[in-house]
PDB file of N, CA and C in Angstrom:
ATOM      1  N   UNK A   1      76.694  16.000 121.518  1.00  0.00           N
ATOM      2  CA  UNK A   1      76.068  17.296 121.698  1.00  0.00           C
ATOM      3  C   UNK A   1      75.942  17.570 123.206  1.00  0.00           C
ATOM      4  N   UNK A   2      76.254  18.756 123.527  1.00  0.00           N
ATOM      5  CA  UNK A   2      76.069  18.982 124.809  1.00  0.00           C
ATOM      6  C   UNK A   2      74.898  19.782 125.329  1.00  0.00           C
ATOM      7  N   UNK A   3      73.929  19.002 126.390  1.00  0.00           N
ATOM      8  CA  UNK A   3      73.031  19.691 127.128  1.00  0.00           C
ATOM      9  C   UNK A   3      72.931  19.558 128.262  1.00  0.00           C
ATOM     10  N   UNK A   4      73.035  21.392 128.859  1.00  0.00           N
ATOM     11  CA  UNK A   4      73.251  21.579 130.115  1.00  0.00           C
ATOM     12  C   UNK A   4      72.422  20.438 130.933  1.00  0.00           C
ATOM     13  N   UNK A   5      72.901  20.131 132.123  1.00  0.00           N
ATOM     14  CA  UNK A   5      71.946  19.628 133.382  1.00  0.00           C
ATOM     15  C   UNK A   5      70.410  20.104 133.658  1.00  0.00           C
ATOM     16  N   UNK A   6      70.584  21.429 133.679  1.00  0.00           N
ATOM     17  CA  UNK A   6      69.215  21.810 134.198  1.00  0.00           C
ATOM     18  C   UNK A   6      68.172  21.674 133.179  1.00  0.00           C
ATOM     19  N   UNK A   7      68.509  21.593 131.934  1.00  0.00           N
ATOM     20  CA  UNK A   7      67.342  21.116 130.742  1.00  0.00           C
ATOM     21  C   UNK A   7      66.877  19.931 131.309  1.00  0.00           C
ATOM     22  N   UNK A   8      67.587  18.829 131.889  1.00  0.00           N
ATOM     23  CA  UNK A   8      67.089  17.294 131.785  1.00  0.00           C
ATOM     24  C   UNK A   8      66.775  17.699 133.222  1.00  0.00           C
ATOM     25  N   UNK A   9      66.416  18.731 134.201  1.00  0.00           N
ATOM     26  CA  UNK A   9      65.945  18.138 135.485  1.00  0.00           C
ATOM     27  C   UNK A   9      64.685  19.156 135.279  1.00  0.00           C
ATOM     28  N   UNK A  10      64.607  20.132 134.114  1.00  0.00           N
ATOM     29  CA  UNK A  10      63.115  20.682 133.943  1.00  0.00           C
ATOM     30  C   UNK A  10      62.359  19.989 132.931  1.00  0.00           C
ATOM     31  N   UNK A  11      63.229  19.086 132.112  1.00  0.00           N
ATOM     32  CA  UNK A  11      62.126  18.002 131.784  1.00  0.00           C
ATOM     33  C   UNK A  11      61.951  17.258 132.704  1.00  0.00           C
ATOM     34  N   UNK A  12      62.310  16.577 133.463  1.00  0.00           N
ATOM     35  CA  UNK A  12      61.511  15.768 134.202  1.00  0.00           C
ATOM     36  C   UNK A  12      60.839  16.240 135.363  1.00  0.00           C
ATOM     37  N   UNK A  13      61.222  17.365 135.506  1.00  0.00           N
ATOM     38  CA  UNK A  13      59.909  18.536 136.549  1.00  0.00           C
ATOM     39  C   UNK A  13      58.509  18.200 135.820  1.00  0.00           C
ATOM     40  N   UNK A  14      58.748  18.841 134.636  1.00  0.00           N
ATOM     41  CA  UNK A  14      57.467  18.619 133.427  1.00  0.00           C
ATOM     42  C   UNK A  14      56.866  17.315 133.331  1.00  0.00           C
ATOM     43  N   UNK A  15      57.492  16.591 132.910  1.00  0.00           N
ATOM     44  CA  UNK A  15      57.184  14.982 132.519  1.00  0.00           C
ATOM     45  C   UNK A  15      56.113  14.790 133.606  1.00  0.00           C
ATOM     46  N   UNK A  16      57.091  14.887 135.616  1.00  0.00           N
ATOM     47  CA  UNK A  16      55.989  14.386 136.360  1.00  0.00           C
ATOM     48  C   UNK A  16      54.875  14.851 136.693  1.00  0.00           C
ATOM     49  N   UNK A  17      55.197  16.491 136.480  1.00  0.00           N
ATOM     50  CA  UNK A  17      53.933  17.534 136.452  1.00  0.00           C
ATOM     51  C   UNK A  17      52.770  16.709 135.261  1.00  0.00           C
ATOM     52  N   UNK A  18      53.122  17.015 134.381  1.00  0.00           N
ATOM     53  CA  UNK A  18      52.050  16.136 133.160  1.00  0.00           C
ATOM     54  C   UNK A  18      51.652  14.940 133.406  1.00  0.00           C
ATOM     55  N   UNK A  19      52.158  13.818 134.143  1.00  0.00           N
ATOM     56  CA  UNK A  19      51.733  12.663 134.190  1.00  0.00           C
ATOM     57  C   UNK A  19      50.963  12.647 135.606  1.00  0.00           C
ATOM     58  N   UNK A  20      51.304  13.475 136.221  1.00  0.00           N
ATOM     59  CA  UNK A  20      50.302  13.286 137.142  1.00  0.00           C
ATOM     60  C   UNK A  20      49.188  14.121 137.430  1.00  0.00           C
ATOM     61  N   UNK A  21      48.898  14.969 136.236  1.00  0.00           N
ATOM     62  CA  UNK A  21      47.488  16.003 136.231  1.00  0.00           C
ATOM     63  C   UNK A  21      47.457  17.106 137.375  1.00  0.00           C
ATOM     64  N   UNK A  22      49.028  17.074 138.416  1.00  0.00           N
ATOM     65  CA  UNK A  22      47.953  17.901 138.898  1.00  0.00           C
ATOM     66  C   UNK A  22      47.844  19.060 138.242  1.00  0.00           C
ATOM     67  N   UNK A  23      47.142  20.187 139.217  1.00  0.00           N
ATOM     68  CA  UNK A  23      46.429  21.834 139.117  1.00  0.00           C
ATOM     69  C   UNK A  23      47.819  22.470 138.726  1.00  0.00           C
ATOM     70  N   UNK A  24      48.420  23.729 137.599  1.00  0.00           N
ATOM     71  CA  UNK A  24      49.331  24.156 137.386  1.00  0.00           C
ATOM     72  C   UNK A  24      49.283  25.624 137.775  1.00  0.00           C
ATOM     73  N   UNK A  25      47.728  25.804 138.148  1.00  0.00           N
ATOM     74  CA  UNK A  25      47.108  27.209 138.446  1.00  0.00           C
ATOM     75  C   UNK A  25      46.176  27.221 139.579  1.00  0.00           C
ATOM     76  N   UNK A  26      46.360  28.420 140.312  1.00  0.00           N
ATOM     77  CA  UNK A  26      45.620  28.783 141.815  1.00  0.00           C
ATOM     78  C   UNK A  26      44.111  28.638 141.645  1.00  0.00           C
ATOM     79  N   UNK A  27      43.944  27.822 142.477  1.00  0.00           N
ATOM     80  CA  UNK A  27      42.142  27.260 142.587  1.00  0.00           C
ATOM     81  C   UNK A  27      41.414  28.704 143.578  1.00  0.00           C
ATOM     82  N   UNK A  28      40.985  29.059 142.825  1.00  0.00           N
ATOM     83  CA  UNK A  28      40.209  30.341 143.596  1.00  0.00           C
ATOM     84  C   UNK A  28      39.322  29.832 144.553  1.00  0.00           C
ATOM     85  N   UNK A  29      38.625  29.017 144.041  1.00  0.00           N
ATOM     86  CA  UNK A  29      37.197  28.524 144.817  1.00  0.00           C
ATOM     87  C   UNK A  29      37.837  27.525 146.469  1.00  0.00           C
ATOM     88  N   UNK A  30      39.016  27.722 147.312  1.00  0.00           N
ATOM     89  CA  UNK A  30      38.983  27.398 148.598  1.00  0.00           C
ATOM     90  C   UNK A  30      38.005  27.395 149.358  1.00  0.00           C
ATOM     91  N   UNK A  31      37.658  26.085 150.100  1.00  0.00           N
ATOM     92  CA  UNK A  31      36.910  26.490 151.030  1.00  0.00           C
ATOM     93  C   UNK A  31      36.882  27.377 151.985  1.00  0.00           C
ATOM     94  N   UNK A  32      35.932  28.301 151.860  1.00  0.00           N
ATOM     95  CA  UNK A  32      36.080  29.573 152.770  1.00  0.00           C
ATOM     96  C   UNK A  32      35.744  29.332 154.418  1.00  0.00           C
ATOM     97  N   UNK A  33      36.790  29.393 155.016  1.00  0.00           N
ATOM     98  CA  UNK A  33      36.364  29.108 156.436  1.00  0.00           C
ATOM     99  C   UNK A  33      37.334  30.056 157.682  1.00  0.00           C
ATOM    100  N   UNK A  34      36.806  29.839 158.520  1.00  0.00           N
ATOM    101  CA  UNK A  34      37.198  30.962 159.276  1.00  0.00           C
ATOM    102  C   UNK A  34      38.918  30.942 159.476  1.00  0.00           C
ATOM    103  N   UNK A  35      39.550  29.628 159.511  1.00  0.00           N
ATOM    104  CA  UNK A  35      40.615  29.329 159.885  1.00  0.00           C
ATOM    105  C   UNK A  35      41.350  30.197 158.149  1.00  0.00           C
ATOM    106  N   UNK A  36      40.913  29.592 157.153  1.00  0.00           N
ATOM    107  CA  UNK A  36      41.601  30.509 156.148  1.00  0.00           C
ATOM    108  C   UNK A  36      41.579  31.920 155.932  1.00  0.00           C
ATOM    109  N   UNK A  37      40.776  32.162 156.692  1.00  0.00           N
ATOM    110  CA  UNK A  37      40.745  33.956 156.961  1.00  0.00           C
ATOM    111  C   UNK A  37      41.375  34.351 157.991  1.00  0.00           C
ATOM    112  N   UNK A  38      41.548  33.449 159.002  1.00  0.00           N
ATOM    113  CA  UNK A  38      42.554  33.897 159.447  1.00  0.00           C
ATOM    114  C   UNK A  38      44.053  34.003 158.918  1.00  0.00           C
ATOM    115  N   UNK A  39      44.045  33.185 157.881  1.00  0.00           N
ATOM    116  CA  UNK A  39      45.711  32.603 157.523  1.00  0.00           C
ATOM    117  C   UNK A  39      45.526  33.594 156.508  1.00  0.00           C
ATOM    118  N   UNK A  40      44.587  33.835 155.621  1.00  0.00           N
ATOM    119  CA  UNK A  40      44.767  35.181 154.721  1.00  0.00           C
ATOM    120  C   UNK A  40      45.532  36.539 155.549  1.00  0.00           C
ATOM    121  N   UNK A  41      44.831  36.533 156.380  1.00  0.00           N
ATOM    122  CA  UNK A  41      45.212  37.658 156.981  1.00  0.00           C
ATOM    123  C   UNK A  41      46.441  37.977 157.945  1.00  0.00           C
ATOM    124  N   UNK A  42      46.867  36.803 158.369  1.00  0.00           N
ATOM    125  CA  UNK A  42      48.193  36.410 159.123  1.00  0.00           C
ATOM    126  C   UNK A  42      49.296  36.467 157.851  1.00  0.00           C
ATOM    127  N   UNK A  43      49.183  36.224 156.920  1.00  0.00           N
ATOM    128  CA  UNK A  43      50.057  36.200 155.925  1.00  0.00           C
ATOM    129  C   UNK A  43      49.722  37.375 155.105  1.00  0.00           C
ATOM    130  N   UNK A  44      48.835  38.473 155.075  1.00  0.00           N
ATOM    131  CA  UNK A  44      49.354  39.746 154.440  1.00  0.00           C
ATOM    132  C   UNK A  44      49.869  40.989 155.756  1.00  0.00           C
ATOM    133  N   UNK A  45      49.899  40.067 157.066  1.00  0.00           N
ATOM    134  CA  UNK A  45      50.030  40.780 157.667  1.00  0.00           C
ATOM    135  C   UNK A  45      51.815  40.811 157.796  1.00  0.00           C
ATOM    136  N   UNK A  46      51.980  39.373 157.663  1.00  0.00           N
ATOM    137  CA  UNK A  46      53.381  39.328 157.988  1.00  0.00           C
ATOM    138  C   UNK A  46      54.300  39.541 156.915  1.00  0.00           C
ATOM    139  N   UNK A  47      53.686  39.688 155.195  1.00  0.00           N
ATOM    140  CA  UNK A  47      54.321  39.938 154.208  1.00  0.00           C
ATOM    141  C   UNK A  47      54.662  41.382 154.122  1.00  0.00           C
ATOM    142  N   UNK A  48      53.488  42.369 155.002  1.00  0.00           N
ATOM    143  CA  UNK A  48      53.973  43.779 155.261  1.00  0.00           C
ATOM    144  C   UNK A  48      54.997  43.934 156.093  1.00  0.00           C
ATOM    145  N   UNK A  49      55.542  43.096 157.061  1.00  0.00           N
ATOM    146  CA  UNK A  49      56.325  43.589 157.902  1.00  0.00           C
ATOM    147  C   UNK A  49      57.902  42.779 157.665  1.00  0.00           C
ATOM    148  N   UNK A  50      57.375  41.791 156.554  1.00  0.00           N
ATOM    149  CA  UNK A  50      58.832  41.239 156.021  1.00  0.00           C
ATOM    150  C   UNK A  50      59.379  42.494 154.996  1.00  0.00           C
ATOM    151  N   UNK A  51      58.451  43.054 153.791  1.00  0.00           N
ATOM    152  CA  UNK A  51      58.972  44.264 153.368  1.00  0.00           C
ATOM    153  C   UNK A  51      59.664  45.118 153.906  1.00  0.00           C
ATOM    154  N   UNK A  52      58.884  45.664 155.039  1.00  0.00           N
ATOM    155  CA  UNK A  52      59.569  46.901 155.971  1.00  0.00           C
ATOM    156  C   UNK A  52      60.730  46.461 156.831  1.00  0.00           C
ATOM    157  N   UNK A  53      60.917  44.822 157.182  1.00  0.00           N
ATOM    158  CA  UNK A  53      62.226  44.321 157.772  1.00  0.00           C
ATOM    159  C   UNK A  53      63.455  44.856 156.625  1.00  0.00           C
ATOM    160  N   UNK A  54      63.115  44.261 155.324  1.00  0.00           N
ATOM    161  CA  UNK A  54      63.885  44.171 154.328  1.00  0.00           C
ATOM    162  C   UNK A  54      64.355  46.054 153.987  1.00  0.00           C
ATOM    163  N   UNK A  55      63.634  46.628 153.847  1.00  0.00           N
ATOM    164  CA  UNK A  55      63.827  47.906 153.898  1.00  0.00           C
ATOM    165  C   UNK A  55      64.955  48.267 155.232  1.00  0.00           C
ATOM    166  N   UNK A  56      64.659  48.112 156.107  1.00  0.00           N
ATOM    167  CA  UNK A  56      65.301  48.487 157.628  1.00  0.00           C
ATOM    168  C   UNK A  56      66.407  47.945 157.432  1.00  0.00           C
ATOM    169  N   UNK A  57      66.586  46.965 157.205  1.00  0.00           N
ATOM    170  CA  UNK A  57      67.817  45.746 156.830  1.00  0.00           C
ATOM    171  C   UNK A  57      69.130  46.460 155.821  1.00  0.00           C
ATOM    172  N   UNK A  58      68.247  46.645 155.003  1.00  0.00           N
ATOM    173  CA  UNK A  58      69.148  46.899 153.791  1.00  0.00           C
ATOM    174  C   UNK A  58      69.105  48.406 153.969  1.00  0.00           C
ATOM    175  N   UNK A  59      69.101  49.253 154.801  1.00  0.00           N
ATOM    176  CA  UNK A  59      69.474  50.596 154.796  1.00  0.00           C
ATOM    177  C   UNK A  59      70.514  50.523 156.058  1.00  0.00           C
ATOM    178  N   UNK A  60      70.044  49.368 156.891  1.00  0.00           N
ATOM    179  CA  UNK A  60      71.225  49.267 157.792  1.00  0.00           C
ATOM    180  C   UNK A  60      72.724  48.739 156.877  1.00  0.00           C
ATOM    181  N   UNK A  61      72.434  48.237 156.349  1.00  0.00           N
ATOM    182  CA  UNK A  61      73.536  47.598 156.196  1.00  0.00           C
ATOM    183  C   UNK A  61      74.452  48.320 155.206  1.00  0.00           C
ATOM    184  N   UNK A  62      73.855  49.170 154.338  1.00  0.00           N
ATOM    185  CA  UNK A  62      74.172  50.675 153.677  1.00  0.00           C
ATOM    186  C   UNK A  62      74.596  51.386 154.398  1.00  0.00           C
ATOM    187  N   UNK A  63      74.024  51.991 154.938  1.00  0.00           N
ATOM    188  CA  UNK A  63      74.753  52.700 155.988  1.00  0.00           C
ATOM    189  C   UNK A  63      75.917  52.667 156.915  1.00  0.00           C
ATOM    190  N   UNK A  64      75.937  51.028 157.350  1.00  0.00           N
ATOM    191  CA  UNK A  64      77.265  50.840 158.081  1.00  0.00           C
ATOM    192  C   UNK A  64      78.054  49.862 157.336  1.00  0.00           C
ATOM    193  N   UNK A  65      77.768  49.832 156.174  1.00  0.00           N
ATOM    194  CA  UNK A  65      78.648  48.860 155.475  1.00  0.00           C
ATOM    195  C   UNK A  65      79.437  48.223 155.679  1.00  0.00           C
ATOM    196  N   UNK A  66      78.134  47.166 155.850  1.00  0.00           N
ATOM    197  CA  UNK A  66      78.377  45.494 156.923  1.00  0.00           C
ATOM    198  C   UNK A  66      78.456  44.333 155.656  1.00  0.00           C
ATOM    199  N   UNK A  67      79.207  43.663 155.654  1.00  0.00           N
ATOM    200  CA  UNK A  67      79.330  42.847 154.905  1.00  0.00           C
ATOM    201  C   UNK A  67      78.396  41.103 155.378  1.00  0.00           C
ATOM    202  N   UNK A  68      77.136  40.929 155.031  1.00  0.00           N
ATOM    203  CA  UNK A  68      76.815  39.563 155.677  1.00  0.00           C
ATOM    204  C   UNK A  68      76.155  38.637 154.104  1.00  0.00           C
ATOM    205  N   UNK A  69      76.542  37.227 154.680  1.00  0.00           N
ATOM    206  CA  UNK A  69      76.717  36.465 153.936  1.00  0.00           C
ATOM    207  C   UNK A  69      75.150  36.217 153.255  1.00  0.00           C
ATOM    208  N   UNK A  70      75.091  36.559 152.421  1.00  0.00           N
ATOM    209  CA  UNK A  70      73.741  35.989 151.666  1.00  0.00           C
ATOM    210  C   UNK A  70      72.589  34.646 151.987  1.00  0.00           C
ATOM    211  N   UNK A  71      73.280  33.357 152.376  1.00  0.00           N
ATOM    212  CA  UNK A  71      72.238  32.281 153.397  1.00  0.00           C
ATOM    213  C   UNK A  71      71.876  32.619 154.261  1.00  0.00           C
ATOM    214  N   UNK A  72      72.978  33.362 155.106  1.00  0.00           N
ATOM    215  CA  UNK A  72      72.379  34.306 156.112  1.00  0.00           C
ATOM    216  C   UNK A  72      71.182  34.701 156.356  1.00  0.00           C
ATOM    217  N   UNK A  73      71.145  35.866 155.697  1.00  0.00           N
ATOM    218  CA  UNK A  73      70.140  37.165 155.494  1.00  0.00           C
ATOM    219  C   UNK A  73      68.913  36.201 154.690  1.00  0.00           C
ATOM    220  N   UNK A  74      68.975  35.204 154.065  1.00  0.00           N
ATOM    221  CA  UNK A  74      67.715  34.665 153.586  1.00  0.00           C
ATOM    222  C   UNK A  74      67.196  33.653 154.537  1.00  0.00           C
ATOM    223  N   UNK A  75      68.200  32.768 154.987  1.00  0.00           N
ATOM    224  CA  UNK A  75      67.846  32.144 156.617  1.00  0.00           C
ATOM    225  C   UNK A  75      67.143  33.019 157.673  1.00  0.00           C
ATOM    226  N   UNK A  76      67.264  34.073 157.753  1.00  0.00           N
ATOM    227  CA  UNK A  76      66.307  34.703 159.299  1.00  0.00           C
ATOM    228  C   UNK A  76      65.234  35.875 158.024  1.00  0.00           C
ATOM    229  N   UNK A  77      65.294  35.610 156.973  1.00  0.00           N
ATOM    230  CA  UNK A  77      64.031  36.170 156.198  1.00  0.00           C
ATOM    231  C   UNK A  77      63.027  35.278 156.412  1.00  0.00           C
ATOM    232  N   UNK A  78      63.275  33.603 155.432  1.00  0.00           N
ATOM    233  CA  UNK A  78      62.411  33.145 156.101  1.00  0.00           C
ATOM    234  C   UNK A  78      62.001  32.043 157.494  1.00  0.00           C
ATOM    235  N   UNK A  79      63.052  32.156 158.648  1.00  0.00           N
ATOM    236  CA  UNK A  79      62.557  32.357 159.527  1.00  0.00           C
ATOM    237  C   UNK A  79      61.596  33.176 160.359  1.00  0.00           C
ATOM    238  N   UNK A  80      61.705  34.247 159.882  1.00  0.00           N
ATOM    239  CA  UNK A  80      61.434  35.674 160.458  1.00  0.00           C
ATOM    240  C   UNK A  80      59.689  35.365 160.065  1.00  0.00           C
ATOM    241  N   UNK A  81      59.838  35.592 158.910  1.00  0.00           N
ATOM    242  CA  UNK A  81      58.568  35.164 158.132  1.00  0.00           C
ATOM    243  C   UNK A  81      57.027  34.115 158.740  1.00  0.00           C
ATOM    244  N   UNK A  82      57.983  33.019 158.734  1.00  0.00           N
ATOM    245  CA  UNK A  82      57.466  31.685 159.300  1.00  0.00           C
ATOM    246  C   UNK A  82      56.750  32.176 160.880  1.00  0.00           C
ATOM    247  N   UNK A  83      57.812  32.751 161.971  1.00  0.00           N
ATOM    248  CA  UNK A  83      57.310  32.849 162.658  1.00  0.00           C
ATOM    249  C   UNK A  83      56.371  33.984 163.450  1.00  0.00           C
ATOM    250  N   UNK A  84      56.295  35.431 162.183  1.00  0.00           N
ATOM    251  CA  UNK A  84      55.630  36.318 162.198  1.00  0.00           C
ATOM    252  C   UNK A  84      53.944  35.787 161.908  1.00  0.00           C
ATOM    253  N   UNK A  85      53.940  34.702 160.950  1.00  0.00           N
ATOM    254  CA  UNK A  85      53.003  34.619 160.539  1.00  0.00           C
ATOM    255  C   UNK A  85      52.212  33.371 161.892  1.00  0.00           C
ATOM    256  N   UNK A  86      52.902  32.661 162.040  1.00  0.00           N
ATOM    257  CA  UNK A  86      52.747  31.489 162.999  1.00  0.00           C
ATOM    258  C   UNK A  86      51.904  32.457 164.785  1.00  0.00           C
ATOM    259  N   UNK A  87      53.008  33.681 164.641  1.00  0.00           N
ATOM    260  CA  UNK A  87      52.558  34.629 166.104  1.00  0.00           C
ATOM    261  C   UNK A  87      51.118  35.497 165.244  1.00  0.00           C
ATOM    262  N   UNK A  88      51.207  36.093 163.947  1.00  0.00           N
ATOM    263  CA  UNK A  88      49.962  36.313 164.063  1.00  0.00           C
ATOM    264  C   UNK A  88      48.217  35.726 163.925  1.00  0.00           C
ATOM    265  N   UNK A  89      48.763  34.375 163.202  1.00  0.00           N
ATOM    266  CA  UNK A  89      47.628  33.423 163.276  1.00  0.00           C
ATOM    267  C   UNK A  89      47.015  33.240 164.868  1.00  0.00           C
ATOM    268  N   UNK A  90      47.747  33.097 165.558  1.00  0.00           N
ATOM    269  CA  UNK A  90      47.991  32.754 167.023  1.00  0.00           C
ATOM    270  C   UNK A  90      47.046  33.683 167.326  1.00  0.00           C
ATOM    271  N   UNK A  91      47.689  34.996 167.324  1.00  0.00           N
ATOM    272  CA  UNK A  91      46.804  36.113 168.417  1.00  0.00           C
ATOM    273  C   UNK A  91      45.051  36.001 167.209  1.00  0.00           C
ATOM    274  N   UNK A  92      45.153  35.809 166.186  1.00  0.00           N
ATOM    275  CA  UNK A  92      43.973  36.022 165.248  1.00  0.00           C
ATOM    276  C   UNK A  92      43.189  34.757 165.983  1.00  0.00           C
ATOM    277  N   UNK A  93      43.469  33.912 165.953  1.00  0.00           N
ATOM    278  CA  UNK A  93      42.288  32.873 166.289  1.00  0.00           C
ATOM    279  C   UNK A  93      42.071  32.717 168.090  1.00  0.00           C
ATOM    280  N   UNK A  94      43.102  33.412 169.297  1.00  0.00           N
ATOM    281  CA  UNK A  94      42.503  33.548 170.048  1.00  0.00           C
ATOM    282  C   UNK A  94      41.527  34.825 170.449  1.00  0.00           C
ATOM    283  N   UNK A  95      41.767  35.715 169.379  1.00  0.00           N
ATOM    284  CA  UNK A  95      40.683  36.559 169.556  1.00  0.00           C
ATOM    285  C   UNK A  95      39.245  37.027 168.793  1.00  0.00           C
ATOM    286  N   UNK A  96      39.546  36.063 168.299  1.00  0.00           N
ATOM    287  CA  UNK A  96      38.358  36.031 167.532  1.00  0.00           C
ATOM    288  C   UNK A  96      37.475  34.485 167.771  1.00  0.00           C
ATOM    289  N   UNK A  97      37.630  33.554 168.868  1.00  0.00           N
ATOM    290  CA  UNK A  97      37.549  32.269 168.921  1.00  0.00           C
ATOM    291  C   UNK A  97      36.420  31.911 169.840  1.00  0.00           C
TER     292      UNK A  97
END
């Protein structure tokens, strides 16, 4: 009988998930501290401006119908990302510090 690959590597995703208890769902109750308010806020700040990249992006590339390779365009997404959020944590905790 044949079963695909990816059945036997999401059972054993499962298996180790189950055997080792952890959490499968977002713990609301974080400790609330200033540093996570900052990172709350560094990260809805930079998820708005990855949207509006992605928008800008993809109308450019409509428009001049540019052909770029898909690793690409997800390589400097989340680069882009990483270090939007990294520059706005930055300016958040020296001004508020």
């Amino acid at each position: 009988m044949y079963r695909p690959p990816y059945l036997e590597l999401l059972q054993t995703i499962r298996s180790a998930a189950d055997s080792s208890h952890w959490p499968l769902e977002f713990d609301a109750h974080v400790e609330d501290s200033v540093e996570s308010r900052w990172m709350e806020r560094a990260t809805a700040g930079a998820f708005l401006d990855v949207v509006i990249a992605v928008g800008v992006a993809l109308t450019l590339t409509s428009l001049l119908d540019l052909d770029v390779p898909g690793r690409l365009v997800l390589l400097g997404l989340l680069g882009g990302a990483c270090a939007d959020t990294a520059l706005r944590y930055r300016v958040l905790s020296r001004r508020e510090a």
